[in-house]
Protein backbone atom coordinates (compact mmCIF):
# COMPACT_ATOMS: atom_id res chain seq x y z
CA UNK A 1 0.00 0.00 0.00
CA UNK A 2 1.17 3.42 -1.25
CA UNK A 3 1.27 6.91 -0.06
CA UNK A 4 -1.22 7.09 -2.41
CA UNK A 5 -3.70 4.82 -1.62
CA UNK A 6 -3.36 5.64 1.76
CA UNK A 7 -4.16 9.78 0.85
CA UNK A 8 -7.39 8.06 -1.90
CA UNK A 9 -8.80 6.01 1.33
CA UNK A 10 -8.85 8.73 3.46
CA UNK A 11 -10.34 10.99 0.79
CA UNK A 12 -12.87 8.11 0.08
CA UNK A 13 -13.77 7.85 3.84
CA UNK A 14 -14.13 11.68 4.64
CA UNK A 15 -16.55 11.75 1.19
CA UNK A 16 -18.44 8.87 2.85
CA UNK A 17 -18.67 10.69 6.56
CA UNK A 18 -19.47 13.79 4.64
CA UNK A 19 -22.67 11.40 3.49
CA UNK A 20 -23.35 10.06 7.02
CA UNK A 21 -23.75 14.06 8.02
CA UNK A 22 -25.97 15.08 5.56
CA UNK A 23 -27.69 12.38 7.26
CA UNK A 24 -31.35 13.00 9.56
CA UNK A 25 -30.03 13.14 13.15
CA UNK A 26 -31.77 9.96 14.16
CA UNK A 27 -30.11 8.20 10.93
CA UNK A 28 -26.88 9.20 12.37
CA UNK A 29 -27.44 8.50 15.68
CA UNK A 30 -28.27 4.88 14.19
CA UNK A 31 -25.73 4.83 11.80
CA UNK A 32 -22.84 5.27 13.83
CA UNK A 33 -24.21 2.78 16.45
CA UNK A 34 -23.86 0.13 13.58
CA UNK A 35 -20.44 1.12 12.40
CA UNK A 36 -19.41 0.92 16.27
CA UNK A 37 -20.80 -2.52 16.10
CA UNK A 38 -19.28 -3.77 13.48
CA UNK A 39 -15.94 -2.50 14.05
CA UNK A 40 -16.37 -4.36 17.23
CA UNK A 41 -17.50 -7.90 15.78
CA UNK A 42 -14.79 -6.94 12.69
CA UNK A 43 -16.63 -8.88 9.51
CA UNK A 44 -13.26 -9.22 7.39
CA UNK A 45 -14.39 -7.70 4.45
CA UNK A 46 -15.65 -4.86 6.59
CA UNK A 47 -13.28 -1.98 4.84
CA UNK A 48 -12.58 -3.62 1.41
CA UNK A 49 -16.36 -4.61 0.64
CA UNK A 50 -19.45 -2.12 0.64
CA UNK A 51 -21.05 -3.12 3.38
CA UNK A 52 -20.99 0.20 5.13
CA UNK A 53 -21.32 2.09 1.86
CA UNK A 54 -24.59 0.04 1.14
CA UNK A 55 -26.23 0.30 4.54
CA UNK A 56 -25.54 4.62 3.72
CA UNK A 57 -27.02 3.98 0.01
CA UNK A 58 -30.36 2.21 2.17
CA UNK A 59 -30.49 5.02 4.32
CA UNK A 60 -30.42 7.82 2.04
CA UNK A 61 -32.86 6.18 -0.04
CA UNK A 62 -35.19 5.82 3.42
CA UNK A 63 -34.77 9.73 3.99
CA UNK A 64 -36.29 9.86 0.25
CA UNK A 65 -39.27 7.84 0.83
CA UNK A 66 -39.78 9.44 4.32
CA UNK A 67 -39.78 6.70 6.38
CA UNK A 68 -38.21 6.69 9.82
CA UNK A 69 -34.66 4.80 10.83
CA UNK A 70 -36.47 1.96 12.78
CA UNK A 71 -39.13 1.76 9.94
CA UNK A 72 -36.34 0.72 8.04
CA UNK A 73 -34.15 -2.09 9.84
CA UNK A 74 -36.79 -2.66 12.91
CA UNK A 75 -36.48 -2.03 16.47
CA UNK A 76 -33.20 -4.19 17.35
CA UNK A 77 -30.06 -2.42 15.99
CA UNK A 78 -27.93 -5.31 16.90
CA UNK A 79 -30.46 -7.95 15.34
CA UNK A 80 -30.25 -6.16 11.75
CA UNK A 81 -26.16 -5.73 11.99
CA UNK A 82 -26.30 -9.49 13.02
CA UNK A 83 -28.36 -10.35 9.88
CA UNK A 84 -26.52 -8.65 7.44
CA UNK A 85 -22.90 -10.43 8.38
CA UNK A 86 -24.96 -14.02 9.21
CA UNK A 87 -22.30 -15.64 6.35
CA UNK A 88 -19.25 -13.44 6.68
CA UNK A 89 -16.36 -14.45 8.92
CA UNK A 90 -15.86 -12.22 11.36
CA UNK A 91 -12.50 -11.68 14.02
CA UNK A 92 -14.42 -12.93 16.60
CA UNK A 93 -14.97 -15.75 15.00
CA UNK A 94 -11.43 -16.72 13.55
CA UNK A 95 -10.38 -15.70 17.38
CA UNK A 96 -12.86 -17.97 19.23
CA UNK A 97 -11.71 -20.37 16.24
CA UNK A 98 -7.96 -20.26 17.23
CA UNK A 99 -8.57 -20.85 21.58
CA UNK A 100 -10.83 -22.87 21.53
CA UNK A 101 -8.05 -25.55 19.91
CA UNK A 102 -9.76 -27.34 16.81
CA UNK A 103 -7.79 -28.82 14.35
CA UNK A 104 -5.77 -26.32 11.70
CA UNK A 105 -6.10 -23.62 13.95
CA UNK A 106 -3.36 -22.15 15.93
CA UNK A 107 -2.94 -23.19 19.83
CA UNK A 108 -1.15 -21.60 22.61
């Protein structure tokens, strides 16, 4: 990885926050409670896929329509976020994978 990938990411990530903002206050609010979430479960293809992208394209297209944030993905934040990474691997996963000694996984 380059200087200049490095300076395109962060140019990609402050366009995408600059989305998040422009955001309804409640969408944030949700928003950033499911990008806290999933930075703390860490589904692998978290920064290289579109995950986070495509929950902001869902959003924005809620504010359109009209419809309120828990309209849109229900009343259990955690429940959606859990739904939408059901068949990614996640850290947690690969961590629990590695202590808890099965077979071609790393033991200490």
């Amino acid at each position: 990885m380059g200087i200049q990938d490095i300076i395109e990411g962060k140019r990609q990530w402050r366009a995408h926050m600059a989305r998040v903002k422009a955001l309804p206050p409640d969408y944030q609010i949700v928003y950033k409670e499911i990008q806290k979430y999933f930075f703390k479960v860490g589904p692998i293809d978290l920064l290289d896929g579109s995950l986070l992208s495509g929950i902001l394209d869902f959003f924005e297209e809620g504010v359109a329509a009209g419809k309120g944030v828990l309209e849109l993905i229900g009343e259990d934040v955690a429940a959606f976020c859990d739904d939408l990474i059901k068949d990614s691997p996640t850290y947690a996963e690969i961590y629990q994978e590695s202590i808890s000694g099965k077979p071609g996984t790393a033991e200490k």
